[in-house]
C-alpha atoms as a PDB file:
ATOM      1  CA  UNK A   1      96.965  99.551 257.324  1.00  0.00           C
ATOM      2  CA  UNK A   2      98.089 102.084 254.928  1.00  0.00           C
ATOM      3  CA  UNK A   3      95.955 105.786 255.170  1.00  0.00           C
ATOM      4  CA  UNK A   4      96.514 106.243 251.235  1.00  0.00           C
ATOM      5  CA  UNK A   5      92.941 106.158 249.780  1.00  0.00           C
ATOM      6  CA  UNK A   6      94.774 106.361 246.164  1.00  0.00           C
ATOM      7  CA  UNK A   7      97.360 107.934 244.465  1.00  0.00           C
ATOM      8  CA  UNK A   8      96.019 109.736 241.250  1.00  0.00           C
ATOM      9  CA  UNK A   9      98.186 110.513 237.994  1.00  0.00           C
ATOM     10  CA  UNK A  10      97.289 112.405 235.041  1.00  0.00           C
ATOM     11  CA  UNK A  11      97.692 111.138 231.892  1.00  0.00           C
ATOM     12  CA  UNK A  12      97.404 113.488 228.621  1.00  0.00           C
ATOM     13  CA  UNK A  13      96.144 112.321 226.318  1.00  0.00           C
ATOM     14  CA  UNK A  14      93.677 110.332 227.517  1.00  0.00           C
ATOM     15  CA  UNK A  15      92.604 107.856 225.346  1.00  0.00           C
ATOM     16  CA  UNK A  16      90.932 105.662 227.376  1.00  0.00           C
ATOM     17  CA  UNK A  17      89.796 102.911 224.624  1.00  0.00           C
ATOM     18  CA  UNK A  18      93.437 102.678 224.142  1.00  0.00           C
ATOM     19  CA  UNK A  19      95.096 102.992 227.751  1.00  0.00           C
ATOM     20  CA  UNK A  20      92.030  99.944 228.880  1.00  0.00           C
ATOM     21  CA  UNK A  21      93.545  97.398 225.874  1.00  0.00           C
ATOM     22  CA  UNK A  22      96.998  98.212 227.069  1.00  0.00           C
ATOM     23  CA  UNK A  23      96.114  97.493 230.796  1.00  0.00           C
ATOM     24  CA  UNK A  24      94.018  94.222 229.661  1.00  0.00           C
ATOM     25  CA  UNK A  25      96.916  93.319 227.585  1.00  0.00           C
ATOM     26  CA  UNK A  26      99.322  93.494 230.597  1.00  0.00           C
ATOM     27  CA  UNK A  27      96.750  91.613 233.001  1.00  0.00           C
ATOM     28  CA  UNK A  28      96.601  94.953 235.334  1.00  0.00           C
ATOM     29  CA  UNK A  29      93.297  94.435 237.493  1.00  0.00           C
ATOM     30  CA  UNK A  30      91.551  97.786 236.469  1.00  0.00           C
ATOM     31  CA  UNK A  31      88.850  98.507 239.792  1.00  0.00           C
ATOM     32  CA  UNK A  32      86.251 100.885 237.913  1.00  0.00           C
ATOM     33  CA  UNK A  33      86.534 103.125 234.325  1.00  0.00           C
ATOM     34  CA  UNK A  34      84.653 105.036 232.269  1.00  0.00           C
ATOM     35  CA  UNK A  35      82.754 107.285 234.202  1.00  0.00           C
ATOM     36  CA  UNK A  36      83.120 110.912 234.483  1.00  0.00           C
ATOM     37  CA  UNK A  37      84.841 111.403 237.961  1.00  0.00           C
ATOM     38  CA  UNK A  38      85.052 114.580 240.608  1.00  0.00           C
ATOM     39  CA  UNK A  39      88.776 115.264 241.081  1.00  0.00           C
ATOM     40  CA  UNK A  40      90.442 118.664 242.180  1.00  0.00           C
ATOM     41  CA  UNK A  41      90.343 120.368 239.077  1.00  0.00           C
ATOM     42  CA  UNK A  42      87.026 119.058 237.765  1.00  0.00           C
ATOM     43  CA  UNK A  43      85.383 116.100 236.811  1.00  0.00           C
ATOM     44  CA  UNK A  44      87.355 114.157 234.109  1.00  0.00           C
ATOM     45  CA  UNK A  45      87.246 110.901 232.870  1.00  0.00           C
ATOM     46  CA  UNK A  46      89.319 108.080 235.047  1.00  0.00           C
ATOM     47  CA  UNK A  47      90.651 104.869 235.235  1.00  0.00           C
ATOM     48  CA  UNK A  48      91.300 102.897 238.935  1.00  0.00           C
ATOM     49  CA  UNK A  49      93.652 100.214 238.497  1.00  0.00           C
ATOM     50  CA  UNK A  50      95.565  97.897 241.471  1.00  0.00           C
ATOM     51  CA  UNK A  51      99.534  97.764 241.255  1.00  0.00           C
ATOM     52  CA  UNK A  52     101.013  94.810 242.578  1.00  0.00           C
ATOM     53  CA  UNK A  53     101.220  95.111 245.804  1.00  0.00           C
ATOM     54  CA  UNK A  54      97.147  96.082 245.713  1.00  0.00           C
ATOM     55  CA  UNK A  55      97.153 100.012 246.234  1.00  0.00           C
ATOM     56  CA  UNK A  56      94.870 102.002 243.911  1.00  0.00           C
ATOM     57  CA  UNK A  57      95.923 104.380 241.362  1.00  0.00           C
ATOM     58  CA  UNK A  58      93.918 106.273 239.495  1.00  0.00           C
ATOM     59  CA  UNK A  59      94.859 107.485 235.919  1.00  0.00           C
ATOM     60  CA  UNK A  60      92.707 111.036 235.727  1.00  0.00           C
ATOM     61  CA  UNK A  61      92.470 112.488 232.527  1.00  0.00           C
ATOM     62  CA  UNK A  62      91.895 116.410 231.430  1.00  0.00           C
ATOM     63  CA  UNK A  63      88.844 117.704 233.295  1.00  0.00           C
ATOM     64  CA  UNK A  64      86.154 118.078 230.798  1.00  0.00           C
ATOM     65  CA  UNK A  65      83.936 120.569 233.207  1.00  0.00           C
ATOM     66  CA  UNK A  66      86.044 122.843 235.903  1.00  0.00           C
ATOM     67  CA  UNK A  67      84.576 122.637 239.792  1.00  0.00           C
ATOM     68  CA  UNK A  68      83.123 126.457 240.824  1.00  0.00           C
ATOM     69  CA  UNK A  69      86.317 127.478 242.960  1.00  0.00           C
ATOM     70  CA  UNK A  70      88.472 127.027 239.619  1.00  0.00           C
ATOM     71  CA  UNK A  71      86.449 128.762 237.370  1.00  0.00           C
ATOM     72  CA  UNK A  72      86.365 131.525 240.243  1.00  0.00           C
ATOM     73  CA  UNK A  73      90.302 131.458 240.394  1.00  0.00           C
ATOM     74  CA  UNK A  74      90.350 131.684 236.724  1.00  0.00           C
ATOM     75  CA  UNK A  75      88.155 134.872 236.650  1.00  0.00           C
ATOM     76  CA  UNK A  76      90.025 136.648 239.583  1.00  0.00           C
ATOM     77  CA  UNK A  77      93.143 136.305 237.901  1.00  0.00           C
ATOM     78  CA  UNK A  78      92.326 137.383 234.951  1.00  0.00           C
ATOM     79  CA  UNK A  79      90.715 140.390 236.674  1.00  0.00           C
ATOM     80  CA  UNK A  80      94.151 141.667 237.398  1.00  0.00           C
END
């Protein structure tokens, strides 16, 4: 039993439309997609795929709304 939840890659740009066709196209079992997701810097769109040996990867794109503790970062460094 493996303690990995998933292992999560960004991918700029994301073009989602275009990265689904590609995984359909290479028969990659994609889990869930298009819906906006909660990651470390923000919630972003996101595709969860399998790889072969059945782990989950998710391909995160560019956070579209920042979570509080970035913004915050943001302004205290900018405060300098």
């Amino acid at each position: 039993s493996s303690t990995l939840d998933h292992l999560c890659i960004r991918i700029e740009p994301f073009d989602e439309k275009s990265i689904t066709q590609y995984l359909m196209e290479e028969s990659v079992t994609i889990v869930a997609a298009g819906e906006g997701r909660l990651g470390a810097d923000g919630v972003g769109p996101s595709i969860y795929i399998r790889d072969p040996e059945g782990n989950v990867i998710e391909l995160k794109g560019k956070p579209v709304l920042a979570t509080a503790n970035r913004v915050n970062e943001n302004k205290s460094a900018n405060t300098k």
